[in-house]
N, C-alpha and C. Protein backbone atom coordinates (compact mmCIF):
# COMPACT_ATOMS: atom_id res chain seq x y z
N UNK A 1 -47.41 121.54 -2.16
CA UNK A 1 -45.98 121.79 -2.16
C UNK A 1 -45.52 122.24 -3.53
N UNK A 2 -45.81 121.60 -4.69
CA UNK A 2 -45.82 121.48 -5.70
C UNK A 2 -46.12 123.24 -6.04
N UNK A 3 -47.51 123.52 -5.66
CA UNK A 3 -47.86 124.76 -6.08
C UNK A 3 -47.09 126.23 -5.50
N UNK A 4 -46.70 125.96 -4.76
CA UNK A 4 -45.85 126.93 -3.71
C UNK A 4 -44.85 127.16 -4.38
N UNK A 5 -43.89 125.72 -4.66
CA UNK A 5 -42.71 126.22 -5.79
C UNK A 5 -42.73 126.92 -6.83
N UNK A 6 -44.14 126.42 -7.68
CA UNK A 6 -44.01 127.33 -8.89
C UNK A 6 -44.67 129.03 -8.51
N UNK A 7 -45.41 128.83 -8.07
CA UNK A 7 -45.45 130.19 -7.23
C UNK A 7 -44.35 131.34 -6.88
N UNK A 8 -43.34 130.55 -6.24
CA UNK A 8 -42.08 130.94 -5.88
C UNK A 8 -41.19 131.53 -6.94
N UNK A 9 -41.53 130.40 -7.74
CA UNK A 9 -40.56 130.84 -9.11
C UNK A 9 -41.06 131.87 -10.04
N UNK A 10 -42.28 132.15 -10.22
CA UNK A 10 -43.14 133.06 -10.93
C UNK A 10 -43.08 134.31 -9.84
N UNK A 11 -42.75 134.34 -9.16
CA UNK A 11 -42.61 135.71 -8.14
C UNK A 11 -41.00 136.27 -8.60
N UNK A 12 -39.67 135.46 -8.83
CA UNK A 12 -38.62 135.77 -8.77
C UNK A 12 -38.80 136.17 -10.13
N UNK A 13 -38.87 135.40 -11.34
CA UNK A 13 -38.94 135.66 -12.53
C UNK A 13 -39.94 136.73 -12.71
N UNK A 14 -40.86 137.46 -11.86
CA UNK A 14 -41.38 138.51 -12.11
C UNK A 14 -40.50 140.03 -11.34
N UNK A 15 -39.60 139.62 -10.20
CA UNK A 15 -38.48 140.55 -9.76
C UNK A 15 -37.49 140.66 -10.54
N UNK A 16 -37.22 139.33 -11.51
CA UNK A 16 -35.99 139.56 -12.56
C UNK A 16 -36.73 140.59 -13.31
N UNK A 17 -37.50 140.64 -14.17
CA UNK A 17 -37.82 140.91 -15.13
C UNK A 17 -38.07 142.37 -14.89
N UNK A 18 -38.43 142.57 -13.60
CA UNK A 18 -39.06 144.01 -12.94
C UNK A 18 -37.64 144.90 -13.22
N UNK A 19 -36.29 143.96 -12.10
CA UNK A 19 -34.68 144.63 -12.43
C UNK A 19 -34.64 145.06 -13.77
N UNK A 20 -34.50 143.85 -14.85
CA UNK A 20 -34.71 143.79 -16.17
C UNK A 20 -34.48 145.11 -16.68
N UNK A 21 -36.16 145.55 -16.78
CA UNK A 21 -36.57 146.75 -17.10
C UNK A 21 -36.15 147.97 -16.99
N UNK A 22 -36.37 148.11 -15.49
CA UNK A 22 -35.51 149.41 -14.59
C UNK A 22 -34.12 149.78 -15.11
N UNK A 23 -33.13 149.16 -15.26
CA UNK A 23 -31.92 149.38 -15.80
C UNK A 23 -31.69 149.47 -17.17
N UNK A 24 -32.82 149.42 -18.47
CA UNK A 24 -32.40 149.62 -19.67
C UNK A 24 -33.37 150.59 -19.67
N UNK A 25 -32.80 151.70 -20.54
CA UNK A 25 -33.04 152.76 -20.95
C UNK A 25 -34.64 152.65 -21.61
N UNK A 26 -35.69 153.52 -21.12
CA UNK A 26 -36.94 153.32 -21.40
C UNK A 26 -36.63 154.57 -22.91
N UNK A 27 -37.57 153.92 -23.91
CA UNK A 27 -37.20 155.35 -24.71
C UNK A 27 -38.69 156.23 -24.83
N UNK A 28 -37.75 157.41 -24.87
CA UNK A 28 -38.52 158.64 -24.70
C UNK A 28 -38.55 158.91 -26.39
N UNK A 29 -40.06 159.91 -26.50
CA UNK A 29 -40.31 160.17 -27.63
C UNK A 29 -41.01 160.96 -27.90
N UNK A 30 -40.62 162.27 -28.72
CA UNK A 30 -40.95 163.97 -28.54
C UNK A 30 -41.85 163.55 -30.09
N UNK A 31 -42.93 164.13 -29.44
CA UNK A 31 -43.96 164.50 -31.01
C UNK A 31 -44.71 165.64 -31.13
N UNK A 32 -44.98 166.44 -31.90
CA UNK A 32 -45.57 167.44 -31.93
C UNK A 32 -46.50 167.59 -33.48
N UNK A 33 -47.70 168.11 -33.26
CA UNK A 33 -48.05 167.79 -34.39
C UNK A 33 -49.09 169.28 -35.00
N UNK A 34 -49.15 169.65 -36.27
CA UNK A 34 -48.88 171.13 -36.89
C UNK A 34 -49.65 170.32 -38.22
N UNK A 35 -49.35 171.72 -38.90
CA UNK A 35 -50.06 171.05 -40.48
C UNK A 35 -48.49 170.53 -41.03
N UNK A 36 -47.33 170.35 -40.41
CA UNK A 36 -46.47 169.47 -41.12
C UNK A 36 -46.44 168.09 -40.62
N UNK A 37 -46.21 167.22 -41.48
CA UNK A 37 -46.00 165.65 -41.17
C UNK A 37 -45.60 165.60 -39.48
N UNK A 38 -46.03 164.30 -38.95
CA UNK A 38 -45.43 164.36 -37.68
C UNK A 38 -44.36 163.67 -37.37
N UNK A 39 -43.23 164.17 -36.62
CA UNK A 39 -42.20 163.57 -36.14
C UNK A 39 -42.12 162.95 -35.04
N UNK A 40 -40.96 161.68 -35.01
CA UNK A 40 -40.97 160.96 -33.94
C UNK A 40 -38.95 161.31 -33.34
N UNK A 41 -38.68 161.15 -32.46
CA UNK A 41 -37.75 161.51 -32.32
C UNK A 41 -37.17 160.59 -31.27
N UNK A 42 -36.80 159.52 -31.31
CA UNK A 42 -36.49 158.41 -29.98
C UNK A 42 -35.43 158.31 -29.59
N UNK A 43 -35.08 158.73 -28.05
CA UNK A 43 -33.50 158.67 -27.33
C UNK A 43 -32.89 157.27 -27.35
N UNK A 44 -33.80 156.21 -27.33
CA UNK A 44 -32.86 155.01 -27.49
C UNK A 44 -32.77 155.24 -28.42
N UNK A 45 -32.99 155.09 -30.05
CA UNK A 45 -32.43 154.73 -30.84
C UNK A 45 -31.19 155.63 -31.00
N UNK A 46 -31.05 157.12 -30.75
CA UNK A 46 -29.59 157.73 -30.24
C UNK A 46 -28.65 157.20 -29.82
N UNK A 47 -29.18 156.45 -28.62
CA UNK A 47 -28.05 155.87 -27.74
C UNK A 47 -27.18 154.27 -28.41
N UNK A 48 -27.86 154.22 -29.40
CA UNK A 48 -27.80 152.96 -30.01
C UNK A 48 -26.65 153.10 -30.66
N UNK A 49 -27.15 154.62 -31.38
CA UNK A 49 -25.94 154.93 -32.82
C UNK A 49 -24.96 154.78 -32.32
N UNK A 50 -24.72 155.51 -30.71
CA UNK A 50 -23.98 155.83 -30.09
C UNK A 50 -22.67 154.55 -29.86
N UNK A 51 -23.42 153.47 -29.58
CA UNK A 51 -23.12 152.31 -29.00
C UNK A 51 -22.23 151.90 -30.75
N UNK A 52 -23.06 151.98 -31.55
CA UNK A 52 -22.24 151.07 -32.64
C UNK A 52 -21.02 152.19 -33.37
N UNK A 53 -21.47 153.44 -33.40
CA UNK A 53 -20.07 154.37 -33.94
C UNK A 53 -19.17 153.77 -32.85
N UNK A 54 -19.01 153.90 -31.36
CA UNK A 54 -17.69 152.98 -30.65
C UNK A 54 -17.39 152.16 -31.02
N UNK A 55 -18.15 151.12 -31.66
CA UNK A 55 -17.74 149.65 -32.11
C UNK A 55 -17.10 149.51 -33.10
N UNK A 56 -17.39 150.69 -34.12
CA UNK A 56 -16.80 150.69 -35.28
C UNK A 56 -17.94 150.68 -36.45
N UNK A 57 -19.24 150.26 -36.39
CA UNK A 57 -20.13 150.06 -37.09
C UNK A 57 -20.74 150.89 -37.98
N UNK A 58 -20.42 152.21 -37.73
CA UNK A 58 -21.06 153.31 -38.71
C UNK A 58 -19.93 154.01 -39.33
N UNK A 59 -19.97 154.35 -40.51
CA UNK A 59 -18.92 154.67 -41.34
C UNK A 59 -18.64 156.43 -41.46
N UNK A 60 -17.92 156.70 -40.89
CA UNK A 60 -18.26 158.44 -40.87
C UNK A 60 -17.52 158.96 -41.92
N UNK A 61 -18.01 160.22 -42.50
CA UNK A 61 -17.95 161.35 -43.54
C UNK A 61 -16.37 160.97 -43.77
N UNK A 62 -15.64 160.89 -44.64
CA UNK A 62 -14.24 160.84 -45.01
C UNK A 62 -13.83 162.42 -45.51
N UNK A 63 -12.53 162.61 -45.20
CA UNK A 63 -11.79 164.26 -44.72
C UNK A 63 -11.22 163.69 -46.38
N UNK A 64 -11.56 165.22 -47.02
CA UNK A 64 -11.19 164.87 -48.84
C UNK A 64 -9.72 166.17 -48.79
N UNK A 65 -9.51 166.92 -47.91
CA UNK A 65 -7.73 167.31 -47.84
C UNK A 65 -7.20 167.55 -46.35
N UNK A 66 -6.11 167.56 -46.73
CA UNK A 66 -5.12 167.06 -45.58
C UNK A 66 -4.25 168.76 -45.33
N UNK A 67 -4.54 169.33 -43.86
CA UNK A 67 -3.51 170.23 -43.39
C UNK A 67 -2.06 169.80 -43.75
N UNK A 68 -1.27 170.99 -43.67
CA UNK A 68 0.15 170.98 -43.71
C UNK A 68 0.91 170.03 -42.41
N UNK A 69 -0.24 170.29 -41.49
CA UNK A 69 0.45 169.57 -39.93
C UNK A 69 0.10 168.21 -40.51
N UNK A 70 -1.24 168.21 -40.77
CA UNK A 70 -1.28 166.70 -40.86
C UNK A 70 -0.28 165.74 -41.93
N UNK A 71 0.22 166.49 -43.16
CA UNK A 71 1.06 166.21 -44.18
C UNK A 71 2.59 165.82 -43.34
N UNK A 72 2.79 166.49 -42.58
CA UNK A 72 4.24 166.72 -41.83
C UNK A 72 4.35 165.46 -41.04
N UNK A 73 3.12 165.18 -40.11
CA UNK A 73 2.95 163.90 -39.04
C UNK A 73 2.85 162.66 -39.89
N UNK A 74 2.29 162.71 -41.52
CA UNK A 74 1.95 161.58 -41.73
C UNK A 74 2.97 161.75 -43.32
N UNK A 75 3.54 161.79 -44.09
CA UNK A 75 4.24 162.03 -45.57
C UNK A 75 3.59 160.72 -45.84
N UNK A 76 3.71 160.03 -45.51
CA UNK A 76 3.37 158.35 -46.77
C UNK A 76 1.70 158.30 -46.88
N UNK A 77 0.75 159.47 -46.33
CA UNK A 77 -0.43 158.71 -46.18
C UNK A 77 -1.13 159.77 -47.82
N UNK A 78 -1.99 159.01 -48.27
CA UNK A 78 -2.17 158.88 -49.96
C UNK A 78 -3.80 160.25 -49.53
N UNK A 79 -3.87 160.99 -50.10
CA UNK A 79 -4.43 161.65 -50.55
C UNK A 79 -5.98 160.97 -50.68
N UNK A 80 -7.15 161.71 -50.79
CA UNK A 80 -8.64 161.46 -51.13
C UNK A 80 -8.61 160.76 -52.42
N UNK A 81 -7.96 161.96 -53.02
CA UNK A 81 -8.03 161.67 -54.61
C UNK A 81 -6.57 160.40 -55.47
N UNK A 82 -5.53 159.68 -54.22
CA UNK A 82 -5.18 158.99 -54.45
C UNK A 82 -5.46 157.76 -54.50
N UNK A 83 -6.24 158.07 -53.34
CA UNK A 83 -6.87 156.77 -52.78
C UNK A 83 -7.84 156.12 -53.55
N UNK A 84 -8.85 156.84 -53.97
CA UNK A 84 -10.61 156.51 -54.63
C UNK A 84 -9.79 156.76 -56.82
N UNK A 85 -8.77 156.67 -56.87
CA UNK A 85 -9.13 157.18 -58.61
C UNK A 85 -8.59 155.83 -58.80
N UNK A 86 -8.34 154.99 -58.54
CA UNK A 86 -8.19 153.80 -59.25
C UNK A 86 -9.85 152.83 -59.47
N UNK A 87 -10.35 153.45 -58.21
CA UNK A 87 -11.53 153.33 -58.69
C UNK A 87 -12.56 154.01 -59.32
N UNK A 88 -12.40 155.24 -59.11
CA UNK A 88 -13.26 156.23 -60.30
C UNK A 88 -13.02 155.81 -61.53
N UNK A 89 -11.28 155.55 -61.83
CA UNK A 89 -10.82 155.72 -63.43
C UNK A 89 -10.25 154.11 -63.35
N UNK A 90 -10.94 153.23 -63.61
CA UNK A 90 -10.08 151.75 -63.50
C UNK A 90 -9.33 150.92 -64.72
N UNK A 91 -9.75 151.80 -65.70
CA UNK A 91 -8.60 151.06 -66.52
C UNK A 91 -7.76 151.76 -67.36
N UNK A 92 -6.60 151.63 -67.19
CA UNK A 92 -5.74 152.98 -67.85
C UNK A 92 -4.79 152.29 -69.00
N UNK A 93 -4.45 153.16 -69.75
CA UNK A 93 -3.89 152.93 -70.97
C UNK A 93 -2.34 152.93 -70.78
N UNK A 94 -1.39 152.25 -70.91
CA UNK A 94 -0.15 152.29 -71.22
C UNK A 94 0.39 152.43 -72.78
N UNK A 95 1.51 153.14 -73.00
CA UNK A 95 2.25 153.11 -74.29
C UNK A 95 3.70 153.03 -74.23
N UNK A 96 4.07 152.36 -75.03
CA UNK A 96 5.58 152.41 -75.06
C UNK A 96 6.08 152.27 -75.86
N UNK A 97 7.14 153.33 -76.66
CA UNK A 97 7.90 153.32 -77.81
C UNK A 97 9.39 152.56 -77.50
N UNK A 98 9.98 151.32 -78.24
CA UNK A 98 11.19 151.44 -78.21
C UNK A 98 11.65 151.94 -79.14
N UNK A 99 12.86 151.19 -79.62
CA UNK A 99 13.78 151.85 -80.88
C UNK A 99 13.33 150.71 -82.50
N UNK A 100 12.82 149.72 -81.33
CA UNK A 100 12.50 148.77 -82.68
C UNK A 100 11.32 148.35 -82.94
N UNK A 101 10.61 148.60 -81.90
CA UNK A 101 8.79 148.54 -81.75
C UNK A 101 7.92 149.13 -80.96
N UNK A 102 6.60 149.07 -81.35
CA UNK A 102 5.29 150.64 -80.38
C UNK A 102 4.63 149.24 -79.59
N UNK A 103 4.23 149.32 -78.17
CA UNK A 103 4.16 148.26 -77.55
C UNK A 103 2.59 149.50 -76.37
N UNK A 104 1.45 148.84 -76.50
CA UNK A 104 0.46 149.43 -75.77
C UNK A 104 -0.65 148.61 -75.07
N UNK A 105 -1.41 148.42 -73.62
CA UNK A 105 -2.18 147.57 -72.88
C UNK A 105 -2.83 148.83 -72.13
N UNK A 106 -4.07 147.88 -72.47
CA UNK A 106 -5.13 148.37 -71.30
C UNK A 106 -5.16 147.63 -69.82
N UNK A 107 -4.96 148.12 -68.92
CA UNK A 107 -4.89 147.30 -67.13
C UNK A 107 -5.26 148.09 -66.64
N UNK A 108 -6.36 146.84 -65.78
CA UNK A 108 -7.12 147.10 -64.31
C UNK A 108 -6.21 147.95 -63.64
N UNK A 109 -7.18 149.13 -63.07
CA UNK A 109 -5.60 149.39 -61.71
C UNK A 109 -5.38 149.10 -60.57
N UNK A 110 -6.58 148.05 -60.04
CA UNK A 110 -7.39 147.83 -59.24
C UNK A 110 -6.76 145.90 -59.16
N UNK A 111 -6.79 145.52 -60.11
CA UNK A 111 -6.27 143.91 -59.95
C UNK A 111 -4.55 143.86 -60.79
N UNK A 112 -4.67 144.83 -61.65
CA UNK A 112 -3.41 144.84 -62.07
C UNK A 112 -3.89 143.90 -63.59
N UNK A 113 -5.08 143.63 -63.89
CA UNK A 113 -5.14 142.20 -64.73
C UNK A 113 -5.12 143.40 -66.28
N UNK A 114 -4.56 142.49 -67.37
CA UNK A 114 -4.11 142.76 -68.62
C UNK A 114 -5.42 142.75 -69.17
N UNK A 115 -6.54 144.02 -70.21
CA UNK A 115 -7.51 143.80 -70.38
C UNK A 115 -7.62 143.50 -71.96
N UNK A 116 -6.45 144.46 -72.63
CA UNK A 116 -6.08 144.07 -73.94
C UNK A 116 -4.11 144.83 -74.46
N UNK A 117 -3.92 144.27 -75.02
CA UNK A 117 -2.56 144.06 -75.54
C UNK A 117 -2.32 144.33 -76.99
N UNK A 118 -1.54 144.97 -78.11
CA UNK A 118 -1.52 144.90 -78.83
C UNK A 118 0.18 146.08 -79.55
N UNK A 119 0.76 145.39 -79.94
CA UNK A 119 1.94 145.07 -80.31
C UNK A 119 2.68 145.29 -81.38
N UNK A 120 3.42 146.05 -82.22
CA UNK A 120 4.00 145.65 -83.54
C UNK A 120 4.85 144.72 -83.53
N UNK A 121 5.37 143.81 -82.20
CA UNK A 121 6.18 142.74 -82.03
C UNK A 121 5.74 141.50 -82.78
N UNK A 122 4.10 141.50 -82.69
CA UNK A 122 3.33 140.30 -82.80
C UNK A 122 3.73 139.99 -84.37
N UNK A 123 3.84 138.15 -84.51
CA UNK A 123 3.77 138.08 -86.10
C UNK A 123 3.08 138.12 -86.68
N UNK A 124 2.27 138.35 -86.54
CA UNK A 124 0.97 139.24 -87.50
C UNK A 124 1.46 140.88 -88.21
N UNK A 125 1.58 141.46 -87.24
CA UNK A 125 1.68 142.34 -87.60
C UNK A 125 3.50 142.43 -88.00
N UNK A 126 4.55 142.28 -87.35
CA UNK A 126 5.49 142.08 -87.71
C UNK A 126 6.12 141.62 -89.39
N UNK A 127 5.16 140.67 -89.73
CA UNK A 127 5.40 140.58 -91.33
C UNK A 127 4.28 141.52 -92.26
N UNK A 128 3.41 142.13 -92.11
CA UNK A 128 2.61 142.84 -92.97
C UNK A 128 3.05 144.22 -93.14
N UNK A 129 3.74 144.53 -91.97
CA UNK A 129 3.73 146.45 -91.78
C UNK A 129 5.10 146.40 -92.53
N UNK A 130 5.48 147.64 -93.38
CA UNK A 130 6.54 147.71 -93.84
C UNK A 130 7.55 148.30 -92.96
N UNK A 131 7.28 149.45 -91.89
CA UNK A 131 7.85 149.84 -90.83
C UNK A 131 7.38 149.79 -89.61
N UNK A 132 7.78 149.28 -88.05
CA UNK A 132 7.06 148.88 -87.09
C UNK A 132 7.41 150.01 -86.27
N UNK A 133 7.72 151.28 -86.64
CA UNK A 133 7.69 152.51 -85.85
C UNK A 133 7.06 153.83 -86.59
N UNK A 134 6.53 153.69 -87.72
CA UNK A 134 6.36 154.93 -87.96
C UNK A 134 4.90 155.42 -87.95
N UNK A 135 4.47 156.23 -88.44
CA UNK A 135 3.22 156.48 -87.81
C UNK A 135 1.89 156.00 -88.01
N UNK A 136 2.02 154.70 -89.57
CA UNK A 136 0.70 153.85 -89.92
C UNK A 136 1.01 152.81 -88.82
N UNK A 137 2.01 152.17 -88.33
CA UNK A 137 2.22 151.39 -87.19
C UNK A 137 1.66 152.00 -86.03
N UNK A 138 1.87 152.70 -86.27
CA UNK A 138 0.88 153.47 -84.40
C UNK A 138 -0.62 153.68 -84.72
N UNK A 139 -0.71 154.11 -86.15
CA UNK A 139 -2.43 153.77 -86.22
C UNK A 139 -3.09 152.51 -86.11
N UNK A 140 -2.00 151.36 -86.48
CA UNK A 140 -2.72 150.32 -86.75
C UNK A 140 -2.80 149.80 -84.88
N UNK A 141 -1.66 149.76 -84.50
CA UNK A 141 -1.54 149.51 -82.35
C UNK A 141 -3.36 150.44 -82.10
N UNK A 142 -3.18 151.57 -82.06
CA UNK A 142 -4.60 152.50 -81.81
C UNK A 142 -5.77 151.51 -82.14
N UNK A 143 -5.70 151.51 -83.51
CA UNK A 143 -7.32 150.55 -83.68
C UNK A 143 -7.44 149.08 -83.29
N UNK A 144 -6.36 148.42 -83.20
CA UNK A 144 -6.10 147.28 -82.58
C UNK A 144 -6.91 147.19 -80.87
N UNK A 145 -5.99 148.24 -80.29
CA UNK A 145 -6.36 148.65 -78.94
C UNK A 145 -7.51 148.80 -78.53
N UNK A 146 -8.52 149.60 -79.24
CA UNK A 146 -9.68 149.95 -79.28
C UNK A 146 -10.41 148.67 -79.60
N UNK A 147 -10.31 148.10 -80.68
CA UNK A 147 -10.97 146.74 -80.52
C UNK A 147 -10.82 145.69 -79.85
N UNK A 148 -10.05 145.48 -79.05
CA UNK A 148 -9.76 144.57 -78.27
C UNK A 148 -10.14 144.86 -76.75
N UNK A 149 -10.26 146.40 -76.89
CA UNK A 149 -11.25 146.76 -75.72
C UNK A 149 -12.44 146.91 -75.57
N UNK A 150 -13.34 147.11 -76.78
CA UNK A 150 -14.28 146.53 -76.80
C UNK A 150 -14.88 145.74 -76.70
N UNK A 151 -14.18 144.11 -77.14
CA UNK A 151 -14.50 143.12 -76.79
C UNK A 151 -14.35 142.72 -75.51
N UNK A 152 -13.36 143.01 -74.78
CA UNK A 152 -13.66 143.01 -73.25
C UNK A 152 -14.87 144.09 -72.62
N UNK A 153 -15.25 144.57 -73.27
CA UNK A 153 -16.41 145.38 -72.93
C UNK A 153 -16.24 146.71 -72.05
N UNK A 154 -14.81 147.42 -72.33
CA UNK A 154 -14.35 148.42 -71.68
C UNK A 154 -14.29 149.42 -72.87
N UNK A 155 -14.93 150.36 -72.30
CA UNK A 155 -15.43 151.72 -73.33
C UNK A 155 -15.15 153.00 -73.08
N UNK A 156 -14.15 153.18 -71.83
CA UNK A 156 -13.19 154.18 -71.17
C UNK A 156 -12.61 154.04 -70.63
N UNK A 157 -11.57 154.82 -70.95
CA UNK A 157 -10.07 154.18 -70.45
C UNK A 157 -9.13 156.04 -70.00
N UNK A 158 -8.63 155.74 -69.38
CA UNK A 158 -7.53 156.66 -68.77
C UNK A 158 -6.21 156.29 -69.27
N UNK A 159 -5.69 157.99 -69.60
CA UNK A 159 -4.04 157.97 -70.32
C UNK A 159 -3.53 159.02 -69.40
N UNK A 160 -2.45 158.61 -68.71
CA UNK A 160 -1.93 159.94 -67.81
C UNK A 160 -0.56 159.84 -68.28
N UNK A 161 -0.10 160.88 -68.88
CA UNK A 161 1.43 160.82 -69.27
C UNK A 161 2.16 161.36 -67.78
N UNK A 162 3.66 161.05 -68.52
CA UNK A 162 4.87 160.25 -67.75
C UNK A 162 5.05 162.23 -67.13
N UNK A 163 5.90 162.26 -66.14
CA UNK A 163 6.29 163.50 -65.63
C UNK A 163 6.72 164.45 -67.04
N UNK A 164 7.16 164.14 -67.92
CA UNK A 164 8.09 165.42 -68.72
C UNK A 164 7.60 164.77 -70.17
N UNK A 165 6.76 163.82 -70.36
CA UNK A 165 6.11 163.37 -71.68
C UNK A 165 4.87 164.54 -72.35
N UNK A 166 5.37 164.50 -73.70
CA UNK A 166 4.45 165.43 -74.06
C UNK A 166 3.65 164.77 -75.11
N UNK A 167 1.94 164.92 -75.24
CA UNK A 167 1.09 164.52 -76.43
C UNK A 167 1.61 165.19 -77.84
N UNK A 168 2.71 164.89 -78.12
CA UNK A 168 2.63 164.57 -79.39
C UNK A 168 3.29 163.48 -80.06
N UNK A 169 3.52 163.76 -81.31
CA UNK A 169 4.34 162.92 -82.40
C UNK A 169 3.40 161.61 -82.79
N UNK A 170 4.07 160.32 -82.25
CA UNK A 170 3.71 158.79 -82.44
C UNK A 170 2.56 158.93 -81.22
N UNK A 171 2.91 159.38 -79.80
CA UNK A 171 1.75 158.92 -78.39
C UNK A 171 0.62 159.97 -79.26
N UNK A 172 0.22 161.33 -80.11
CA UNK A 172 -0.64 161.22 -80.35
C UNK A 172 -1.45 160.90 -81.41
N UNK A 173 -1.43 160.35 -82.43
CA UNK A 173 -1.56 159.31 -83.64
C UNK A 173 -2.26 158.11 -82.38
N UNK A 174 -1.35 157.61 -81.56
CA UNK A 174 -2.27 156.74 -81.20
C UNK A 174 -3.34 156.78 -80.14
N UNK A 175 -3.30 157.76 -79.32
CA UNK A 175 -4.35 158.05 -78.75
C UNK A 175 -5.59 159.03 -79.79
N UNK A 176 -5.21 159.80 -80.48
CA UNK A 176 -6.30 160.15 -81.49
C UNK A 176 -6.98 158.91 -82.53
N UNK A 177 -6.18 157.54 -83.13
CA UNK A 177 -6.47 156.47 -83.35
C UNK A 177 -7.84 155.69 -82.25
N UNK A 178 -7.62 155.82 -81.04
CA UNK A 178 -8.57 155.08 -80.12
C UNK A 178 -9.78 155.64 -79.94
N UNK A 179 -9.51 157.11 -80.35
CA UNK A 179 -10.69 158.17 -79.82
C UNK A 179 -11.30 157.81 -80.89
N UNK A 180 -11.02 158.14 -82.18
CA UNK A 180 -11.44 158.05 -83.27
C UNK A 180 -12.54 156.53 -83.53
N UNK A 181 -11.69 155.50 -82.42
CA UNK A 181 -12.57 154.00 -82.79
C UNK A 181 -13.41 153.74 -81.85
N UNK A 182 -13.99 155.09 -81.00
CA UNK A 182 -15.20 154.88 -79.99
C UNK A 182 -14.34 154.22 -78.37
N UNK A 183 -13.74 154.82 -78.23
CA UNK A 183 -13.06 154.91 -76.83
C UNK A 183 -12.90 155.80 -75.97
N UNK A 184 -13.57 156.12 -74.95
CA UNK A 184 -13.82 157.36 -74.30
C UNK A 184 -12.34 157.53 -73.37
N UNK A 185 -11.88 158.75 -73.43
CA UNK A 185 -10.90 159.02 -72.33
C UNK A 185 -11.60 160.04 -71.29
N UNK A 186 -11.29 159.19 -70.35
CA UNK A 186 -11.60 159.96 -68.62
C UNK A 186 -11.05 160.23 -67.53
């Protein structure tokens, strides 16, 4: 009795397994062989890709410009080159002149985090400089800058001026100051 059952069961589990088979894709595989290397070419693994690009799993080629139609349907959507330069170029230089002090930081663009700072506000420099705007004050912010980015271990940095700002006067004293102290602009 005993033997009959398992019998029984080794017959079904050999019809499962038979279904099993029959219904998944057997893969086929084209070879041909020449004095070049030989190729294998397998339809399941096709059908596979197939299966995970639907899912979301494979990452396809990214579109680097945008039609006029597509600009029109979409205005808020950011450009190739908006998108990827905070990470190409990640740490950029700020400057700022007021009326009573030159104020300049290096920041992530990416975390937003402060990488170095340097000031004619500071009392350091505030009691030594005889004027905190004129143009040995912007040399001294420049080499400040530069060393303090070094020690964070950042050795290029990005300066993109303002819409209608122009490189000269005080902004270039201090960007020629940084270049000058081994700071790459990119």
């Amino acid at each position: 009795m005993a033997a009959s059952c398992v019998s029984s069961s080794a017959s079904a589990f050999t019809l499962q397994s038979d279904f099993l088979r029959n219904r998944s894709p057997k893969p086929v595989s084209l070879s041909w062989s020449s004095s070049f290397p030989q190729f294998n070419l397998s339809l399941n693994s096709v059908s596979s890709n197939r299966n995970l690009k639907n899912k979301g799993f494979v990452v396809e080629a990214a579109w680097t410009r945008r039609s006029r139609s597509e600009l029109d349907k979409k205005p808020n959507k950011k450009s190739w080159k908006q998108r990827t330069d905070m990470y190409m170029r990640p740490f950029q230089l700020n400057v700022f002149f007021s009326k009573r002090f030159v104020h300049a930081k290096v920041m992530h663009r990416g975390t937003s985090k402060v990488i170095s700072v340097a000031t004619t506000n500071s009392k350091d420099l505030r009691n030594t400089l005889p004027s905190l705007i004129d143009n040995e004050a912007c040399r001294v912010i420049g080499r400040l800058i530069a060393d303090r980015s070094k020690e964070a271990d950042v050795f290029a940095i990005t300066f993109e001026a303002k819409k209608n700002e122009r490189i000269e006067g005080r902004l270039a004293i201090v960007l020629d100051t940084i270049k000058e102290n081994g700071i790459i602009f990119v």
